[in-house]
Protein backbone atom coordinates (compact mmCIF):
# COMPACT_ATOMS: atom_id res chain seq x y z
CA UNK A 1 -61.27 12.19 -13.25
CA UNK A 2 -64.20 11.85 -15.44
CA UNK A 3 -63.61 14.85 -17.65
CA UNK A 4 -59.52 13.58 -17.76
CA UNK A 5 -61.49 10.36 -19.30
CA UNK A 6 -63.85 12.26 -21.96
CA UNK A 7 -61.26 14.74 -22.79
CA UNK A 8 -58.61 12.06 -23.74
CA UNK A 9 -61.48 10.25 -25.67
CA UNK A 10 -62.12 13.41 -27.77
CA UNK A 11 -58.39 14.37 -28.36
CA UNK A 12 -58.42 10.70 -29.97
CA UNK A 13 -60.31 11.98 -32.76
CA UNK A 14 -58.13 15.24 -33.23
CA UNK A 15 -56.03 14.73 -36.37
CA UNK A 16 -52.62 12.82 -36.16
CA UNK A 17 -50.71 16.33 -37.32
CA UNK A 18 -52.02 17.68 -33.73
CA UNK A 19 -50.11 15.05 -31.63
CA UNK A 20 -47.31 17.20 -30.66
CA UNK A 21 -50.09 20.40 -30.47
CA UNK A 22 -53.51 20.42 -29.49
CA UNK A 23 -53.84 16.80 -28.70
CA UNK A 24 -50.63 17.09 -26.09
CA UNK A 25 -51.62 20.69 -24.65
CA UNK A 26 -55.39 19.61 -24.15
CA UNK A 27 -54.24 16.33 -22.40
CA UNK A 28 -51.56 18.09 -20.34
CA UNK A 29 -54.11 20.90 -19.14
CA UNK A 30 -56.70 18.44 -18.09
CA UNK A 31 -54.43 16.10 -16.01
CA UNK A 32 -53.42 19.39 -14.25
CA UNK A 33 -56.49 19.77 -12.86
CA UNK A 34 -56.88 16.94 -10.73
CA UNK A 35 -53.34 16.82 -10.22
CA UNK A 36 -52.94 20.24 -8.73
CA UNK A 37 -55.95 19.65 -6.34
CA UNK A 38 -54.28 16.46 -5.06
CA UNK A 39 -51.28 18.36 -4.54
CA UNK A 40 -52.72 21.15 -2.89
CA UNK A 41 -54.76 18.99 -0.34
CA UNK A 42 -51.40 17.02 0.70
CA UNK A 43 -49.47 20.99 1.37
CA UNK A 44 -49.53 21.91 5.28
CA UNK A 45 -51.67 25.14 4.89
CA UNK A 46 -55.07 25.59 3.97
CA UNK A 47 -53.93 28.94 2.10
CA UNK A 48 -51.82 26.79 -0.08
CA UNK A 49 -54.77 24.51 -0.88
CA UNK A 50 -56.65 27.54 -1.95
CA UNK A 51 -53.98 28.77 -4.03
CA UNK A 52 -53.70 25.07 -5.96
CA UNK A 53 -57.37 25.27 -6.50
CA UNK A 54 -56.86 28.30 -8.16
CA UNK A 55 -54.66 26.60 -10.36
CA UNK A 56 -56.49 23.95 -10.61
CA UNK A 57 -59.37 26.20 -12.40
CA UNK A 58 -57.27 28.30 -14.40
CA UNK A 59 -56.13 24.70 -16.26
CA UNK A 60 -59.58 23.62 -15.99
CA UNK A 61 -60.46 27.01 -18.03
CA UNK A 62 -57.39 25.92 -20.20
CA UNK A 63 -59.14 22.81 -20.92
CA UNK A 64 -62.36 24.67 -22.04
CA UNK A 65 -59.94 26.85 -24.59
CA UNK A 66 -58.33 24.15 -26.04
CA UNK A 67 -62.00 21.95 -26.89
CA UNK A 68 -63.67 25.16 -28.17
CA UNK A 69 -60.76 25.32 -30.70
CA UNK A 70 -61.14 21.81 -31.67
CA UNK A 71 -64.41 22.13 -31.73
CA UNK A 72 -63.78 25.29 -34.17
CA UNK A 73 -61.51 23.58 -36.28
CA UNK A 74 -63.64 20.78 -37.03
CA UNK A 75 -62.06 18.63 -34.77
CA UNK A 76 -64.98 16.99 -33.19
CA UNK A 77 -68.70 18.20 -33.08
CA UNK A 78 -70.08 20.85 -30.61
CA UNK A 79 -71.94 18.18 -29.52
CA UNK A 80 -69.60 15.36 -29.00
CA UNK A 81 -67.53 18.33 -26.79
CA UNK A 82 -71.34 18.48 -24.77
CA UNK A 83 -70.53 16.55 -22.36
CA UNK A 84 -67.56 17.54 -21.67
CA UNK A 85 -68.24 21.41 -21.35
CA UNK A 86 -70.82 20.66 -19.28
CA UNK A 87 -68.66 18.57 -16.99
CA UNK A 88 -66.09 21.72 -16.95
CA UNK A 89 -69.15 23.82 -15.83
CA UNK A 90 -69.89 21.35 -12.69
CA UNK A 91 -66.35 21.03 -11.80
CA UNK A 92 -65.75 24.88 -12.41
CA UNK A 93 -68.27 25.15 -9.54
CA UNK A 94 -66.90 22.54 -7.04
CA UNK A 95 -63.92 24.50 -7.21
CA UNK A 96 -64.89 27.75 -6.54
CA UNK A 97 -66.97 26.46 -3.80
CA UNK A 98 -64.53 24.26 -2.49
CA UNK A 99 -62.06 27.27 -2.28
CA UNK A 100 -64.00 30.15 -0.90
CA UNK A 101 -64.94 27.36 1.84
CA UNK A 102 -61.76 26.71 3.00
CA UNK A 103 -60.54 30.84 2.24
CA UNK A 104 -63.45 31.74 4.59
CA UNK A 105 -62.36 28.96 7.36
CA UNK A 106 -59.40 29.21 7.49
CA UNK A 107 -58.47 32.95 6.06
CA UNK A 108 -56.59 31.31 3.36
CA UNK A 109 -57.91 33.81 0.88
């Protein structure tokens, strides 16, 4: 929930003109994340968790796309992004961990 915050903070910056672009498909890919892993944790089947985490990542990786163009447009700074591609790193992780746990318990894979 974190990153949701710092991403929605940055796309603040992004100019008006991107409202309906870059600003909206940033924001939309970063509320999937959490949003998919809360859905996958309330399914019946720890193979469906697993697959939602898998989702959950590829919007995460979305999310990383989207900054690097801002950043590459001029958006906002490499630096103001920082903390937020570092927070994509840490969560990246938690996922992947999270998922080959429960694929390895439960043969969800």
């Amino acid at each position: 929930m974190g990153l949701v915050d710092r991403v929605y903070d940055l796309a603040d910056s992004f100019p008006a003109r991107e409202g309906y672009g870059l600003t909206s498909q940033v924001t939309r890919a970063v509320v999937s994340v959490p949003a998919n892993i809360a859905e996958g944790q309330a399914r019946s089947t720890a193979k469906d968790f697993a697959n939602f985490l898998a989702i959950a990542r590829g919007s995460l990786m979305e999310t990383e796309t989207l900054l690097m163009v801002a950043v590459r447009r001029g958006y906002v700074s490499d630096a103001d992004a920082g903390e937020a591609f570092s927070q994509i790193t840490e969560v990246s992780k938690m996922l992947t961990s999270l998922r080959n746990r429960i694929a390895t318990r439960k043969g969800a894979r």
